[in-house]
C-alpha atoms as a PDB file:
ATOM      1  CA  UNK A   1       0.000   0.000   0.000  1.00  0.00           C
ATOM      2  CA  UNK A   2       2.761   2.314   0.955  1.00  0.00           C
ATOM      3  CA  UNK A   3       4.358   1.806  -2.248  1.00  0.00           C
ATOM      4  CA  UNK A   4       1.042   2.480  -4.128  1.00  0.00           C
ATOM      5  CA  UNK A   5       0.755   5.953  -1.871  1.00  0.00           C
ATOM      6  CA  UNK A   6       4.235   7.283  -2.984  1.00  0.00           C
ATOM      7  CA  UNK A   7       3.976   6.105  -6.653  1.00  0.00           C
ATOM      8  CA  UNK A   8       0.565   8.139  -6.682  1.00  0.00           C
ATOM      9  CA  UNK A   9       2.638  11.331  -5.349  1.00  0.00           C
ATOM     10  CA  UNK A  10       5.550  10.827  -7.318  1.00  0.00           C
ATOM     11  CA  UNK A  11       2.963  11.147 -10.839  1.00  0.00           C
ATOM     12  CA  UNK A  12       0.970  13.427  -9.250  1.00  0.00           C
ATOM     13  CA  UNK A  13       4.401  15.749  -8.780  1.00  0.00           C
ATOM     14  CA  UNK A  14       5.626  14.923 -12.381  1.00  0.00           C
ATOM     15  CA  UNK A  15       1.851  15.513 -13.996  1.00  0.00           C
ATOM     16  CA  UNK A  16       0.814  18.697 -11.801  1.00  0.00           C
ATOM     17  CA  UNK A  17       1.644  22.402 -13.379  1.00  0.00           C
ATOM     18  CA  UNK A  18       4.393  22.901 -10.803  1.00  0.00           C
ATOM     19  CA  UNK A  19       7.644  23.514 -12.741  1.00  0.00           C
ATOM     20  CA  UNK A  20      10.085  20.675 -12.794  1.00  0.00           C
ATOM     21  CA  UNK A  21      12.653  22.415 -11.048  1.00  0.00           C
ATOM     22  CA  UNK A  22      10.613  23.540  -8.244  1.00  0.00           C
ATOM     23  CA  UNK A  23      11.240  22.239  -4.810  1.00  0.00           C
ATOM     24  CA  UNK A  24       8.133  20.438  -3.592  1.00  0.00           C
ATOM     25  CA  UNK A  25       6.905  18.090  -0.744  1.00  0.00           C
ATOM     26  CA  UNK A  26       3.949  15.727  -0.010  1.00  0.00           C
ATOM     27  CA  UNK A  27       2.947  13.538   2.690  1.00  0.00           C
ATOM     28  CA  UNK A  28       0.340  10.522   3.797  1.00  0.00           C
ATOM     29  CA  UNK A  29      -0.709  11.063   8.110  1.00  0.00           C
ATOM     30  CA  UNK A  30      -0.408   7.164   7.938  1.00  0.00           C
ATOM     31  CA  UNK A  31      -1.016   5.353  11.183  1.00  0.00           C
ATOM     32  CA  UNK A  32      -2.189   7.929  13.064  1.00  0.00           C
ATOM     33  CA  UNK A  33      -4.105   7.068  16.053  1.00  0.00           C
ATOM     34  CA  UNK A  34      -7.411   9.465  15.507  1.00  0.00           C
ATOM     35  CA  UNK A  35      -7.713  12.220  17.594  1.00  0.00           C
ATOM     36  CA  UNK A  36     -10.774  14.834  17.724  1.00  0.00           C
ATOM     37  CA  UNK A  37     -10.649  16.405  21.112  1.00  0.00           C
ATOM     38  CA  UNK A  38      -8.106  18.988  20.951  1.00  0.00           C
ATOM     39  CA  UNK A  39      -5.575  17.595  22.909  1.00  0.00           C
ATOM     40  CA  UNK A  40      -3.006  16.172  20.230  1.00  0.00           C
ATOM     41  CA  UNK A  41      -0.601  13.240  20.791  1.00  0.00           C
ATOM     42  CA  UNK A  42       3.162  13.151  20.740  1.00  0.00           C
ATOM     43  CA  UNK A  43       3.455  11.053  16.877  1.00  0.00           C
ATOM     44  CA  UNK A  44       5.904   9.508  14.412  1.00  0.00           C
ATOM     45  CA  UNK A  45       6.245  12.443  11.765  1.00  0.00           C
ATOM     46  CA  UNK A  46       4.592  11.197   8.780  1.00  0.00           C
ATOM     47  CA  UNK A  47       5.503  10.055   5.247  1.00  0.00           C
ATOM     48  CA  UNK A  48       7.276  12.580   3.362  1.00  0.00           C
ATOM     49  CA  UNK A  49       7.991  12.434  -0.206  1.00  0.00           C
ATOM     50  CA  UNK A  50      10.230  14.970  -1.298  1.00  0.00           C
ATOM     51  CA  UNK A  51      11.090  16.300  -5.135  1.00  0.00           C
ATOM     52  CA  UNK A  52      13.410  18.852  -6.302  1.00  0.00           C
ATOM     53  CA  UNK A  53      15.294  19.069  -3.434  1.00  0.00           C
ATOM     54  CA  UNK A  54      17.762  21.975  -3.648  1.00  0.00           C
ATOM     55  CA  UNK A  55      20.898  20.947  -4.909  1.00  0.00           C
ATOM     56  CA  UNK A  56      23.882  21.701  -1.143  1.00  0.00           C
ATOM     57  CA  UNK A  57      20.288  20.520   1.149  1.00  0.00           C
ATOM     58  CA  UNK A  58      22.273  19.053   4.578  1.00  0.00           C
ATOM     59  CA  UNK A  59      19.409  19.889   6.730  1.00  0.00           C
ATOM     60  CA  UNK A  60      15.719  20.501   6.110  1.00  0.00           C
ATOM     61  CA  UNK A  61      13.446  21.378   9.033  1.00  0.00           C
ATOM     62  CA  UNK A  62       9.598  20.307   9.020  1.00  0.00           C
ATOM     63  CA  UNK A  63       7.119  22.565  10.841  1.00  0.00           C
ATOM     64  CA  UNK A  64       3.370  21.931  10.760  1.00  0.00           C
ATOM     65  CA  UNK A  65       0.619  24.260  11.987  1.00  0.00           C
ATOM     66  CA  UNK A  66      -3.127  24.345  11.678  1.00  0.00           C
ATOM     67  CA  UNK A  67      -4.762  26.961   9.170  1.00  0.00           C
ATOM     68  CA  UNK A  68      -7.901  27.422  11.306  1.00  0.00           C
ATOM     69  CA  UNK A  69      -5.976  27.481  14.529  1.00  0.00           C
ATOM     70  CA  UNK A  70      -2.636  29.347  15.652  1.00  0.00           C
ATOM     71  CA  UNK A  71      -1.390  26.075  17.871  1.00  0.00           C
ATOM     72  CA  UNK A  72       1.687  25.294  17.128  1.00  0.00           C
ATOM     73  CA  UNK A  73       2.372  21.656  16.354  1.00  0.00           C
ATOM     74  CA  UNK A  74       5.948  21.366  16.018  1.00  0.00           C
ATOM     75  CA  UNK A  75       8.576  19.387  14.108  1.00  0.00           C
ATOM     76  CA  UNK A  76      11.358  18.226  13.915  1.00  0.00           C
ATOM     77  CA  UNK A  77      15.465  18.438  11.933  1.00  0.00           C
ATOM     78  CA  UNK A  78      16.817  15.822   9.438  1.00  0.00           C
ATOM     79  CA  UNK A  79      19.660  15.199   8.243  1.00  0.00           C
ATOM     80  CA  UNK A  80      19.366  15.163   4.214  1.00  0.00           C
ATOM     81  CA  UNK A  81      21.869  12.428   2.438  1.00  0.00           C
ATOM     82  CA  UNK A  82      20.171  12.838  -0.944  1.00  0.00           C
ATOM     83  CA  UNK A  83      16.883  10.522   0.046  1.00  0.00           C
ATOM     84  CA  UNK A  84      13.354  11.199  -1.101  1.00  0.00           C
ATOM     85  CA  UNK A  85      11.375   9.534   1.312  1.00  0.00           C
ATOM     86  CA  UNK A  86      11.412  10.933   4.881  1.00  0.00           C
ATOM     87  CA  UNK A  87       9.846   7.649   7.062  1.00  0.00           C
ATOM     88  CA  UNK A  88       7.873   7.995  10.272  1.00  0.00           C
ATOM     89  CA  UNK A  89       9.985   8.235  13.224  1.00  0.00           C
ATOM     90  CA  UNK A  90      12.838  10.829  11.822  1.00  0.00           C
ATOM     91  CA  UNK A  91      11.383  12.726  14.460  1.00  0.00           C
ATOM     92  CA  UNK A  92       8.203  14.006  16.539  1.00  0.00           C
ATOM     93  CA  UNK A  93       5.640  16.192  16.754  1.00  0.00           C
ATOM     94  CA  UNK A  94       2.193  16.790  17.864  1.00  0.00           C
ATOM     95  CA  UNK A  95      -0.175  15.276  16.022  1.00  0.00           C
ATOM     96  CA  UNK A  96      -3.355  16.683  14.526  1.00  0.00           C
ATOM     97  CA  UNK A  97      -6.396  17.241  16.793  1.00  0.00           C
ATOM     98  CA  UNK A  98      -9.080  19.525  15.867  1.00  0.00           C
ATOM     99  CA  UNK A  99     -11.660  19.708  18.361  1.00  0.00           C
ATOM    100  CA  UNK A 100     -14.437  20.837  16.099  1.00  0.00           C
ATOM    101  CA  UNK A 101     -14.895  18.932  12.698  1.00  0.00           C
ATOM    102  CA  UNK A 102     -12.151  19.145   9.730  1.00  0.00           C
ATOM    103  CA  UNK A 103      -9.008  21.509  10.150  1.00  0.00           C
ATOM    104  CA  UNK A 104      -6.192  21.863   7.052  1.00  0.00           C
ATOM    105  CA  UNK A 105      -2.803  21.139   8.278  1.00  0.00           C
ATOM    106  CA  UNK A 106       0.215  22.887   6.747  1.00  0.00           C
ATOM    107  CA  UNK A 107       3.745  21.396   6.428  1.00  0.00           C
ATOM    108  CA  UNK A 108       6.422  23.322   5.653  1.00  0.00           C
ATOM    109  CA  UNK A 109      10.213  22.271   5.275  1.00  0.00           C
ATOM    110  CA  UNK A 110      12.872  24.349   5.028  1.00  0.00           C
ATOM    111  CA  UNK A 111      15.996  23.297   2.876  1.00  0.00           C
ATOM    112  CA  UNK A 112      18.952  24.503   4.741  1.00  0.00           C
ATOM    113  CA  UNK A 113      22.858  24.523   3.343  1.00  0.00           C
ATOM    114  CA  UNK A 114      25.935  23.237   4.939  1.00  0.00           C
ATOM    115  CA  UNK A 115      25.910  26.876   6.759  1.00  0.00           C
ATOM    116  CA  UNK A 116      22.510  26.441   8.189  1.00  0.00           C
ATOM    117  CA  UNK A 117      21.712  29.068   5.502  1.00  0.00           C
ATOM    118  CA  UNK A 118      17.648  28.929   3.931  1.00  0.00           C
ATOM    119  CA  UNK A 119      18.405  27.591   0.273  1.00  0.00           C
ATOM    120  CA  UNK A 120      14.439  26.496  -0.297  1.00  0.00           C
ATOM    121  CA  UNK A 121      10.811  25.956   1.289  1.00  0.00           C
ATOM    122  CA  UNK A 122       8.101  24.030   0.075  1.00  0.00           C
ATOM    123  CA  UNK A 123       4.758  23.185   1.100  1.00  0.00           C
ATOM    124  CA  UNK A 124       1.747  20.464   1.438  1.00  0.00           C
ATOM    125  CA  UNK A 125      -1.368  20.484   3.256  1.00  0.00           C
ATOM    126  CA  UNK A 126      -4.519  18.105   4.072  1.00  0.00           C
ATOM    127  CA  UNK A 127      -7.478  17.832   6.081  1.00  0.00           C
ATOM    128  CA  UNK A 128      -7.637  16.071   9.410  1.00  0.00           C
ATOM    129  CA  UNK A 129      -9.451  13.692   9.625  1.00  0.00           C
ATOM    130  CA  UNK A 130      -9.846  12.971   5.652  1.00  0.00           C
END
């Protein structure tokens, strides 16, 4: 299944309008336990599928927050050795939890150089729960 998921966002990326050079990210929330009640668990970060990623990338940060809330759900650092799948447990953070109905979540990473310098940001969001 998980191999179904990421050849699905690797077409998607090659098919879509973005340009081919651009730096872009997607992601599945995979096993998460669900969670409506507005008090979020400590999780595995999810699946990440990375494309484009800017050519010096040692380091790219993941933050994710809630568009219809300003709670701040963390992240986490990776080291980048050229890889386009970030797997769950690279890190933590706190997992979606919107009390009332659907909220979008936002990730962001950050593409950072050997100099901890910004060299790129790109960006994927989904609903919770889908």
């Amino acid at each position: 299944m998980k191999l179904l998921i990421r050849i699905f966002i690797s077409l998607f990326f090659l098919t879509s309008t973005v340009n081919a050079a651009e730096f872009g990210l997607a992601f599945e929330w995979g096993n998460l336990k669900s969670c409506t009640s507005g008090n979020p668990n400590k999780v595995d970060n999810p699946i990440f599928t990375l494309i484009n990623v800017p050519e010096g990338t040692k380091i790219l940060q993941f933050r994710m927050k809630d568009k219809q809330s300003p709670y701040n759900h963390g992240g986490g650092k990776v080291e980048y050795a050229g890889q386009t799948t970030i797997e769950p447990g690279a890190f933590k953070y706190k997992s979606p939890c919107p009390p009332n109905g659907k909220h979008t979540y936002v990730w962001t990473v950050t593409a950072k150089n050997e100099k901890k310098k910004k060299i790129g940001k790109a960006k994927a969001q989904k609903e919770y729960p889908e």
